[in-house]
C-alpha atoms as a PDB file:
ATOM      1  CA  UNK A   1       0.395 -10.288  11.888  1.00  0.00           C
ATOM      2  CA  UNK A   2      -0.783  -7.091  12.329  1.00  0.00           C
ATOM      3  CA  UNK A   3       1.150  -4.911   9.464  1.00  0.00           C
ATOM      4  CA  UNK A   4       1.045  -1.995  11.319  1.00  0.00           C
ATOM      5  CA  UNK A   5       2.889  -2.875  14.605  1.00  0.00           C
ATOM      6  CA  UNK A   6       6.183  -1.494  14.846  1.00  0.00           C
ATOM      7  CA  UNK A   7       8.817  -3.616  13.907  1.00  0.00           C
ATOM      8  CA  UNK A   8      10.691  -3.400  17.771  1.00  0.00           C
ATOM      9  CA  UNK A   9       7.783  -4.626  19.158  1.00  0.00           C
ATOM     10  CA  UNK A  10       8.184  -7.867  16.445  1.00  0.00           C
ATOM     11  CA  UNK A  11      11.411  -7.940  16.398  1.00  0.00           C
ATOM     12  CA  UNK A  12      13.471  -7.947  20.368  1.00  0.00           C
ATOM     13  CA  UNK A  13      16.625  -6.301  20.307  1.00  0.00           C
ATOM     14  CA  UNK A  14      19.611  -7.168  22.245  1.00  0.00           C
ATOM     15  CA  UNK A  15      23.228  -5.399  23.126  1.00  0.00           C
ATOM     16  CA  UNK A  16      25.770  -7.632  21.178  1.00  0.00           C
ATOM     17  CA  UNK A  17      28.823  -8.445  24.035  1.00  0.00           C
ATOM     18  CA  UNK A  18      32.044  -7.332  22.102  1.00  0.00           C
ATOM     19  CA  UNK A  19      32.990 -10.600  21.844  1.00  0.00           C
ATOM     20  CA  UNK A  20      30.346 -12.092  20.044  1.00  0.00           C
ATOM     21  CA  UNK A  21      30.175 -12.139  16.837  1.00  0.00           C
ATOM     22  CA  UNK A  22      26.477 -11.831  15.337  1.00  0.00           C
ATOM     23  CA  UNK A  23      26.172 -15.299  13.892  1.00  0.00           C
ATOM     24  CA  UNK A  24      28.107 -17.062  16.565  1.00  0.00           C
ATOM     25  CA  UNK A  25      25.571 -20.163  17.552  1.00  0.00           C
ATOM     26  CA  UNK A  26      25.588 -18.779  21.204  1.00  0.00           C
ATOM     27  CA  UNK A  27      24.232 -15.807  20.230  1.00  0.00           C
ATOM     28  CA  UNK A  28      20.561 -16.824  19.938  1.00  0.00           C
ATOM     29  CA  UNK A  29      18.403 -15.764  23.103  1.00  0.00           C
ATOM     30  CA  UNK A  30      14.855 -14.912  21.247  1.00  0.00           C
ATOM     31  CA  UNK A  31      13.376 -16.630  18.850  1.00  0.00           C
ATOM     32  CA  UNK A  32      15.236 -17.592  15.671  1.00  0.00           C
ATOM     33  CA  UNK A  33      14.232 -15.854  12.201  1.00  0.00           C
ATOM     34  CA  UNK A  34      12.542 -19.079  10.827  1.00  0.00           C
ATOM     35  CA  UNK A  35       9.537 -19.013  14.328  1.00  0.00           C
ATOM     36  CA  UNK A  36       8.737 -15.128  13.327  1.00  0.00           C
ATOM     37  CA  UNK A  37       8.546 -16.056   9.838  1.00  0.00           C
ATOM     38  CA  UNK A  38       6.130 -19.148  10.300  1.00  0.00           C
ATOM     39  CA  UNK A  39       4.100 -16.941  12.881  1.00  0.00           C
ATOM     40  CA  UNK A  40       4.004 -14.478  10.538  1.00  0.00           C
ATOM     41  CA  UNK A  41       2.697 -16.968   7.422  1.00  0.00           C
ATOM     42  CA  UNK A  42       0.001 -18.333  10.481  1.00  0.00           C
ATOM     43  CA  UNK A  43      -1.288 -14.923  11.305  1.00  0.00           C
ATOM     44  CA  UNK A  44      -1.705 -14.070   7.555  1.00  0.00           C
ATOM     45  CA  UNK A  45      -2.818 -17.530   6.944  1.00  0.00           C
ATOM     46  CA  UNK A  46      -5.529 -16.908   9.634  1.00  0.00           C
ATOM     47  CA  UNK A  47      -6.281 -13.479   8.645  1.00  0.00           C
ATOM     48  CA  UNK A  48      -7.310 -15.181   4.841  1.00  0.00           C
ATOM     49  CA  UNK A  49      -9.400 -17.821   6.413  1.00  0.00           C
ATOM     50  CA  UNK A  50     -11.133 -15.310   8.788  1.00  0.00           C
ATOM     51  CA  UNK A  51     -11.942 -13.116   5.876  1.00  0.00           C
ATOM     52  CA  UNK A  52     -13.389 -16.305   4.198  1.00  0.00           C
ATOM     53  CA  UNK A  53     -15.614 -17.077   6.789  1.00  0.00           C
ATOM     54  CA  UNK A  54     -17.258 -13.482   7.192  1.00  0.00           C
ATOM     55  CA  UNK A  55     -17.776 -13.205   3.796  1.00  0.00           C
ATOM     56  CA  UNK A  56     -19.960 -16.700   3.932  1.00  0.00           C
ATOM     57  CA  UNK A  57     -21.635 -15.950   6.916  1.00  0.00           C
ATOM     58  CA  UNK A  58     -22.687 -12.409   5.287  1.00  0.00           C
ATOM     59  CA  UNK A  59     -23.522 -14.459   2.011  1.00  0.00           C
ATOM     60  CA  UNK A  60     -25.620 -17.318   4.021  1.00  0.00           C
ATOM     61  CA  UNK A  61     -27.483 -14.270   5.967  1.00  0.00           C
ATOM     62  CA  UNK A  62     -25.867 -15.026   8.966  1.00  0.00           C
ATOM     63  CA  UNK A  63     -23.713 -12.256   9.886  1.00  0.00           C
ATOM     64  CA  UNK A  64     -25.520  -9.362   9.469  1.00  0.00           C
ATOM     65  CA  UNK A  65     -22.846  -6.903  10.404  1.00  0.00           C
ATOM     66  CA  UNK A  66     -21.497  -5.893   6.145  1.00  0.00           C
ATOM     67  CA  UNK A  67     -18.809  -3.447   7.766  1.00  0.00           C
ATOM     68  CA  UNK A  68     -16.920  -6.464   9.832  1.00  0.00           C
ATOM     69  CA  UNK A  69     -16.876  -8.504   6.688  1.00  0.00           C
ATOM     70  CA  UNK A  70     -15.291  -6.101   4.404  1.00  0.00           C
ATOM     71  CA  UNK A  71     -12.847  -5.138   7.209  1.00  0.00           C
ATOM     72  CA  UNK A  72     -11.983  -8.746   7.853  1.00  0.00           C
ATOM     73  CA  UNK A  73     -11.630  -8.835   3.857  1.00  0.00           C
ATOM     74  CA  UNK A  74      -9.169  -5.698   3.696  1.00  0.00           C
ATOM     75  CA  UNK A  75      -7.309  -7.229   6.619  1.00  0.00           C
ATOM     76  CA  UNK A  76      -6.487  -9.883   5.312  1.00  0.00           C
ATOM     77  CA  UNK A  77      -5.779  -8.895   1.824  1.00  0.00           C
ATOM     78  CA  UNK A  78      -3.362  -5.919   3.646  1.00  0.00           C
ATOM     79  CA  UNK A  79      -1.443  -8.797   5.649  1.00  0.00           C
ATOM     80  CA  UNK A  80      -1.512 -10.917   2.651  1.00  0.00           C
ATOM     81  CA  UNK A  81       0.428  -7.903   0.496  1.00  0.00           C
ATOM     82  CA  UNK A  82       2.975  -7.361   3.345  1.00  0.00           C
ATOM     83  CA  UNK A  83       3.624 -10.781   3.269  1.00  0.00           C
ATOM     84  CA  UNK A  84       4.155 -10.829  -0.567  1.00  0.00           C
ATOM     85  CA  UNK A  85       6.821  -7.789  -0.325  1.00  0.00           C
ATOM     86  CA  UNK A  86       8.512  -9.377   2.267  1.00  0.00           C
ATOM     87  CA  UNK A  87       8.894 -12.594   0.173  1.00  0.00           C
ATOM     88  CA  UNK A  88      10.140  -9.914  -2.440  1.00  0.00           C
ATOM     89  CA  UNK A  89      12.825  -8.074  -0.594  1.00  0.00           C
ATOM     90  CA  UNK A  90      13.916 -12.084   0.762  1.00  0.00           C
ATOM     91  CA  UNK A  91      14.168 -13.018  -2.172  1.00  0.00           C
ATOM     92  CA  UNK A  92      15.746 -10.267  -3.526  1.00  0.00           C
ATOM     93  CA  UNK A  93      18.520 -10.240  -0.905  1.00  0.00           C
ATOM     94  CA  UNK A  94      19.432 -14.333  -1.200  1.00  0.00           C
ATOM     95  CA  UNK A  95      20.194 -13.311  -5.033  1.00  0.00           C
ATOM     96  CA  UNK A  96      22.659  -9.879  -3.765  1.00  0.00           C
ATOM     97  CA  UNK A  97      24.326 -12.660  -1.549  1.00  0.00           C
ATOM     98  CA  UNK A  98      24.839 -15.462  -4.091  1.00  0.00           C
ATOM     99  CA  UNK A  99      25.996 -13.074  -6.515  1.00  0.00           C
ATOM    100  CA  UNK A 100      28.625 -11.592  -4.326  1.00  0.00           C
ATOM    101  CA  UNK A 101      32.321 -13.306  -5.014  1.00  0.00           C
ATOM    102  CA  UNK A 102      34.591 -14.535  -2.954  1.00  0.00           C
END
């Protein structure tokens, strides 16, 4: 995922009808939170394992090309961060709800 695409191009929008309530189980047309999350985890999962792989092709002599290896590197550690703070802030926002009363 690339962390600097703009979040409506992630994320599709849609006009609520005023009948339907947000959470209401016909309200899904895109794709549900849980398939952008696990695309998410596979892009940064493939951004590590890139980053692997040019840094032992530059250390087994053959890539031979030292500026797309520490790019790949600082791509993936950049995805891998945005990742982590978006763990954070999920985190953070499951403990706001199950401290809220009834």
């Amino acid at each position: 995922m690339d962390p600097l695409l703009n979040l409506t191009q992630l994320i599709p929008t849609k006009t609520l009808c005023p009948n339907e309530a947000p959470g209401s189980p016909g309200s899904q047309d895109g794709p549900s939170f849980r398939d952008l999350f696990q695309r998410a985890l596979q892009e940064v999962d493939n951004d590590e394992r890139a980053a692997a792989q040019e840094a032992r092709n530059l250390m087994t002599g053959q890539g031979t090309d030292m500026h797309s290896a520490i790019l790949a590197v600082q791509k993936a550690e950049v995805s891998f961060n945005t990742m982590m703070a978006v763990r954070s802030k999920l985190v953070d926002a499951y403990r706001e709800v199950m401290r809220m009363q009834m």
